[in-house]
Structure formats: C-alpha cells, structure tokens
Protein backbone atom coordinates (compact mmCIF):
# COMPACT_ATOMS: atom_id res chain seq x y z
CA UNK A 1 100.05 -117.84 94.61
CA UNK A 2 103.40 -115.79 95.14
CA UNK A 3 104.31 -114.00 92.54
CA UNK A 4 107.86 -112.82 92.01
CA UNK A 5 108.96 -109.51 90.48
CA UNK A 6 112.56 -110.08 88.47
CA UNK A 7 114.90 -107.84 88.05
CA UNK A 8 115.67 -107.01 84.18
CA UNK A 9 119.24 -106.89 84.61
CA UNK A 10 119.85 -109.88 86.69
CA UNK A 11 116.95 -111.87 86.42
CA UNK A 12 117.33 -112.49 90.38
CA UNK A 13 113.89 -111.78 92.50
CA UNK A 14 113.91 -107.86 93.66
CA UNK A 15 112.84 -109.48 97.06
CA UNK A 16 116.37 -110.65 98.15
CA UNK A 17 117.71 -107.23 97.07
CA UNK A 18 114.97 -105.92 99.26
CA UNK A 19 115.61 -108.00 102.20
CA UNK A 20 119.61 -107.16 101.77
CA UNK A 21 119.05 -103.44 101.99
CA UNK A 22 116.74 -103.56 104.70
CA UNK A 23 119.12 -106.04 106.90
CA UNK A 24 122.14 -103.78 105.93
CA UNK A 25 119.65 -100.70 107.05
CA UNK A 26 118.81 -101.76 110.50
CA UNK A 27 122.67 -102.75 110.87
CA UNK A 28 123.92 -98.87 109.86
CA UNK A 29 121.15 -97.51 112.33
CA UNK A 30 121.98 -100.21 115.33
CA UNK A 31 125.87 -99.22 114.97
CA UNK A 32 124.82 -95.21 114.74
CA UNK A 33 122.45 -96.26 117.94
CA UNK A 34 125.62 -97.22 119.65
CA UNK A 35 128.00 -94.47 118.85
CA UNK A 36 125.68 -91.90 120.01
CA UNK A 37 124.99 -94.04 123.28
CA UNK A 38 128.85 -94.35 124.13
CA UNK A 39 128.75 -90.44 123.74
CA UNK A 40 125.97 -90.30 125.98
CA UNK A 41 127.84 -93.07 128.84
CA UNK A 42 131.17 -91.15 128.37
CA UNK A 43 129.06 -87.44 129.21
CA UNK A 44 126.88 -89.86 131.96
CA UNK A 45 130.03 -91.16 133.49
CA UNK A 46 132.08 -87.45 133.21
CA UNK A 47 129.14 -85.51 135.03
CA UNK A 48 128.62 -88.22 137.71
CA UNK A 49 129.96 -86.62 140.43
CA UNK A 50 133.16 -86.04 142.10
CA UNK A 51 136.15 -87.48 140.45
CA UNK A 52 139.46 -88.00 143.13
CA UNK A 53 142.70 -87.73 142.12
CA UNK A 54 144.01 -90.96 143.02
CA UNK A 55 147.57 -91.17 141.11
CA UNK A 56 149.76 -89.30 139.08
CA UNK A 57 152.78 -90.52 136.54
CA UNK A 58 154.90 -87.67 137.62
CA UNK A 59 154.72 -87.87 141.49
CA UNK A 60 153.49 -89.51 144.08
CA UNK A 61 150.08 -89.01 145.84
CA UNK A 62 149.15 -88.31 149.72
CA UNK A 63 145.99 -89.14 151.25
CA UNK A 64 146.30 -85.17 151.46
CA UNK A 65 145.97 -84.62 147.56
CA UNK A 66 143.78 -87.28 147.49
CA UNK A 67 141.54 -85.27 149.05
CA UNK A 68 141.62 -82.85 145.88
CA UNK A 69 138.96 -83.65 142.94
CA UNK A 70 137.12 -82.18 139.65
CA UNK A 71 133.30 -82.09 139.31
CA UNK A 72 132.15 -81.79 135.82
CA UNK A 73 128.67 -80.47 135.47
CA UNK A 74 126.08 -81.08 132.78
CA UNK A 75 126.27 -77.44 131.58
CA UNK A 76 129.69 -76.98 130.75
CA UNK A 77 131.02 -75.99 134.06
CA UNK A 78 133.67 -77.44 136.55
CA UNK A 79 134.47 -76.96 139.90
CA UNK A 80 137.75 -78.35 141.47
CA UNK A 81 139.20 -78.61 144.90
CA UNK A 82 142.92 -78.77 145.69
CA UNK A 83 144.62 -79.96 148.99
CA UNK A 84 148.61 -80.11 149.30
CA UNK A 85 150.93 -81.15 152.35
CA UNK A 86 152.31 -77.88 153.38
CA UNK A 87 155.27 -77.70 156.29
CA UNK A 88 152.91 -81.29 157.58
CA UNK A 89 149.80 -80.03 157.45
CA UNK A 90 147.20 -81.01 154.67
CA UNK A 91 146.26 -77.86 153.28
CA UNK A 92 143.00 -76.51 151.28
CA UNK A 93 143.93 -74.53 148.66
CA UNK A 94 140.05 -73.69 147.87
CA UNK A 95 137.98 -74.43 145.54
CA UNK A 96 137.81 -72.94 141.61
CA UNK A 97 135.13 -72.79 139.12
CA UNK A 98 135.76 -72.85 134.89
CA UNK A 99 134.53 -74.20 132.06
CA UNK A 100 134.95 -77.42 130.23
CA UNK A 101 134.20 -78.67 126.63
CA UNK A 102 134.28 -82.71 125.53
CA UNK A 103 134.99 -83.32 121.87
CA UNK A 104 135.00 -86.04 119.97
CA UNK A 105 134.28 -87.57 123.50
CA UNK A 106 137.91 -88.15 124.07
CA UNK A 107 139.26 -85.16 124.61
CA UNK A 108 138.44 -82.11 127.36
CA UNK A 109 139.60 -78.25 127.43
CA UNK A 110 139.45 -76.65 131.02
CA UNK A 111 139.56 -73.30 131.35
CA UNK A 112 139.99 -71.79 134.25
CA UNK A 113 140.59 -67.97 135.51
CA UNK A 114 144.59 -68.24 135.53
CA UNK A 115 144.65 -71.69 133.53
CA UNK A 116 143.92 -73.16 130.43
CA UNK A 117 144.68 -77.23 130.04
CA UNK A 118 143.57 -79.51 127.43
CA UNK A 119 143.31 -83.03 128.02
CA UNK A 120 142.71 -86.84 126.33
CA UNK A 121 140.80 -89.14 128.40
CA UNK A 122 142.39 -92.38 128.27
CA UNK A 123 139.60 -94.24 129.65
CA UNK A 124 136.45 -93.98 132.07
CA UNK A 125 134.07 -95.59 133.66
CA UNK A 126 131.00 -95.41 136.38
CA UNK A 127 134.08 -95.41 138.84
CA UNK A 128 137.44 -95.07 137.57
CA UNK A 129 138.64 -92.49 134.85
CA UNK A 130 142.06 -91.48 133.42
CA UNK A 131 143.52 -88.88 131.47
CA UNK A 132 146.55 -87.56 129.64
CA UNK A 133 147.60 -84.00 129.90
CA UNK A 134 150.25 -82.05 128.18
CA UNK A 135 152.03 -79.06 129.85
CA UNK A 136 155.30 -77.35 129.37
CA UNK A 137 156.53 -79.96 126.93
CA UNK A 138 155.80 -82.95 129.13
CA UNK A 139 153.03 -85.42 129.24
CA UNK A 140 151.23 -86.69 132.43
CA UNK A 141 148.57 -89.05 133.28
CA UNK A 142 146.52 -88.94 136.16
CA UNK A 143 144.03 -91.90 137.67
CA UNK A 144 140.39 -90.70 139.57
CA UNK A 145 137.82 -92.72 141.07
CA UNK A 146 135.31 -91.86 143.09
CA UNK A 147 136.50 -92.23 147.02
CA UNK A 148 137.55 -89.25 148.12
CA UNK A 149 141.17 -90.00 149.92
C-alpha cells in the first residue's frame, strides 16, 4: 500500500512538490547545458579556420581584398593577411600576428602591434560570420566566409 506523506501547511502530498522541483531542476540545468554549448559553437565556429573578408558596409570589395582574412586560434592569438589593389596589381601587404579576447561571446578585442580594435559579432556560423566595428566615430560591418576570394 502507498502511503502518502502530507504536508502540514497545505495538506497537499509532498510528492507533487517533489516531482515540481525536480522537473523545474532538470529544466534550469538543460537551459545552463545550452548556454554554455552556444559559448562553446560560437569559440568552435571563431577558431575554425580562415575567415575571408567577403564585404564591407563602407566600400566595396575586390577579388584582391578578398584574398585578405583573420585566423583566430584556440589560445588567444590571431594572425591576419591583407591584400589591396595597388597602381593594378593585387598586392600582399603581409601577414600580422596579435591577440584576441571573446567576451560575453559577442564581442572581440584585437590587439595588434600598431592597432587596437574592438568588435561585436553580429552573427556566425560554421561558414559565414559578421561583425560590427567602431573606429574614428564611425561604425562598419564586415561579412567573412570561408572561400578565400
């Protein structure tokens, strides 16, 4: 025979508030579960390779800067390569090395030797990623994916 243990102040079983808190439990740990892996995809999707600049809202792109990218390494460091059409030739500029650091996993400070540029990523993906960038009073976006050109 089941026996059921009553509250004194509601005279309800203590099962159901047993069952609640344990339902509301495993929802709290399945939504922290989540947060913590969109961190992880965001940091997966960052350090995935190269990322191409594809577009820019402030000027247009050649298959030249195309050429150009970021790669954002697991430890903190980045290495980017710029090309620019110079008197018709596409020119390599090199490549540089800095660090980066992802808060909140929306936002990303580079630091370079002779720069220093903080940035909101607007959105990314296994493929495609976007981000906002303030400099000099003015706001830019610019669109990577992973094709080089």
């Amino acid at each position: 025979m089941k026996m059921n243990h009553f509250s004194p102040v509601t005279k309800k079983p203590v099962t159901s508030f047993f069952n609640t808190f344990f339902f509301a439990s495993i929802l709290i740990l399945a939504s922290c579960k989540k947060d913590k892996d969109k961190a992880t995809d965001i940091r997966d999707h960052l350090t995935s390779g190269n990322w191409y600049l594809q577009s820019t809202s402030y000027s247009t792109t050649s298959a030249c800067s195309r050429r150009s990218y970021f790669r954002f390494n697991a430890d903190g460091t980045i290495l980017s390569q710029s090309f620019e059409m110079s008197e018709g030739i596409c020119t390599d500029y090199g490549q540089s090395e800095g660090t980066y650091t992802l808060t909140d996993n929306k936002y990303l400070t580079i630091n370079g030797a002779s720069m220093s540029w903080a940035v909101e990523i607007i959105s990314i993906s296994h493929d495609a990623m976007a981000f906002e960038a303030s400099s000099g009073g003015e706001t830019q976006r610019l669109f990577f994916d992973k094709t080089e050109g």
